[in-house]
Protein backbone atom coordinates (compact mmCIF):
# COMPACT_ATOMS: atom_id res chain seq x y z
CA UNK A 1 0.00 0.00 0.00
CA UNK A 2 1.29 3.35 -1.12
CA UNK A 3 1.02 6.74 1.55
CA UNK A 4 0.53 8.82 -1.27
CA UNK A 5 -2.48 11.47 -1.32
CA UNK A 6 -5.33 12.55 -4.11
CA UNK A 7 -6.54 15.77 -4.89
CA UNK A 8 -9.78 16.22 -4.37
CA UNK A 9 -11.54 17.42 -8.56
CA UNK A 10 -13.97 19.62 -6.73
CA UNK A 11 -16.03 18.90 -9.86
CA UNK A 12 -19.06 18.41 -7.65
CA UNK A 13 -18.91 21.76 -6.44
CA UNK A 14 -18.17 23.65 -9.53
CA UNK A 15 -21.47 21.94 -10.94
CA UNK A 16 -23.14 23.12 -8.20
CA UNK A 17 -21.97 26.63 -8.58
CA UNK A 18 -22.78 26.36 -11.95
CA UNK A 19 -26.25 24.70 -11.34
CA UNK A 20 -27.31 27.64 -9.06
CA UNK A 21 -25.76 30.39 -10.96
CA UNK A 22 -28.03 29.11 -14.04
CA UNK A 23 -31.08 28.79 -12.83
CA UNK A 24 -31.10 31.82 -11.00
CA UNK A 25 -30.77 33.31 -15.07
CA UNK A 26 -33.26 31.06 -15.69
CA UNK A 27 -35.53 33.08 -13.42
CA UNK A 28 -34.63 36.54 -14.38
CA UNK A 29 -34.33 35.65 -18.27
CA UNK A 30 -37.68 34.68 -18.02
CA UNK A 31 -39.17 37.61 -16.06
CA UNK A 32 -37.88 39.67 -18.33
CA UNK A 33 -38.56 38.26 -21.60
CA UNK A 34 -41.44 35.90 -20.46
CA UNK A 35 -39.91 33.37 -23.27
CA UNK A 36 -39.03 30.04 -22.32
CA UNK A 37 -36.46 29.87 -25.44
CA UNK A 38 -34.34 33.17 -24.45
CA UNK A 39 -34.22 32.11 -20.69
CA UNK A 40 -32.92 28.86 -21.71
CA UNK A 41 -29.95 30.63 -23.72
CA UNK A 42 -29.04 32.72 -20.66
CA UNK A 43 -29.25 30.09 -18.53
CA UNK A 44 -27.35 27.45 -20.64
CA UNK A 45 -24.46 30.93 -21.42
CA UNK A 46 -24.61 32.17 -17.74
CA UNK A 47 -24.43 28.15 -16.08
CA UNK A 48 -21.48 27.82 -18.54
CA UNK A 49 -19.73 31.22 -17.08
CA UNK A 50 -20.72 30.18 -13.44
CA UNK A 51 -18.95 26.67 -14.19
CA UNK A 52 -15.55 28.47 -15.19
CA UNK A 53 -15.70 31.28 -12.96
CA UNK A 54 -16.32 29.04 -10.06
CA UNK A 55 -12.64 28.00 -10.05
CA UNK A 56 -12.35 31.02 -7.29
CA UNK A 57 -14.77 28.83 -4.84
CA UNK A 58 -12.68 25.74 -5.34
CA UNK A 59 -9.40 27.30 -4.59
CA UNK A 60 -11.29 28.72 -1.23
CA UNK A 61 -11.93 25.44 -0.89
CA UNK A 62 -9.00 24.18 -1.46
CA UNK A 63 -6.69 26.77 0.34
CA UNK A 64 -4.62 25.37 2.90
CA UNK A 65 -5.71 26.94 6.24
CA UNK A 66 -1.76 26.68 7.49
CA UNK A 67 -2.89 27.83 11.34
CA UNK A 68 -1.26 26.71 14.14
């Protein structure tokens, strides 16, 4: 048996982020335009900016706290 350690992916998260960030676009999309097909675009655009830009939550995850 080897001692060695994995990195957590944090992909689970990141979907998350991006899951929330869409739907919330969703929402407002469709308020605003009151079209299903235009708050589907913003979602799909905005989930897909969430999932990339989310890579600040998983390095706060993934800091090292480094306390005493």
């Amino acid at each position: 048996m080897s001692s060695t350690t994995r990195e957590p992916s944090y992909l689970t998260l990141r979907l998350l982020c991006a899951n929330a960030v869409g739907m919330v676009a969703f929402l407002l999309a469709f308020l605003v335009a009151r079209e299903f097909a235009v708050a589907m675009v913003a979602a799909v655009l905005v989930g897909a900016i969430g999932y990339v830009a989310s890579s600040v939550v998983v390095e706060y995850a993934s800091a090292d706290d480094g306390g005493p």
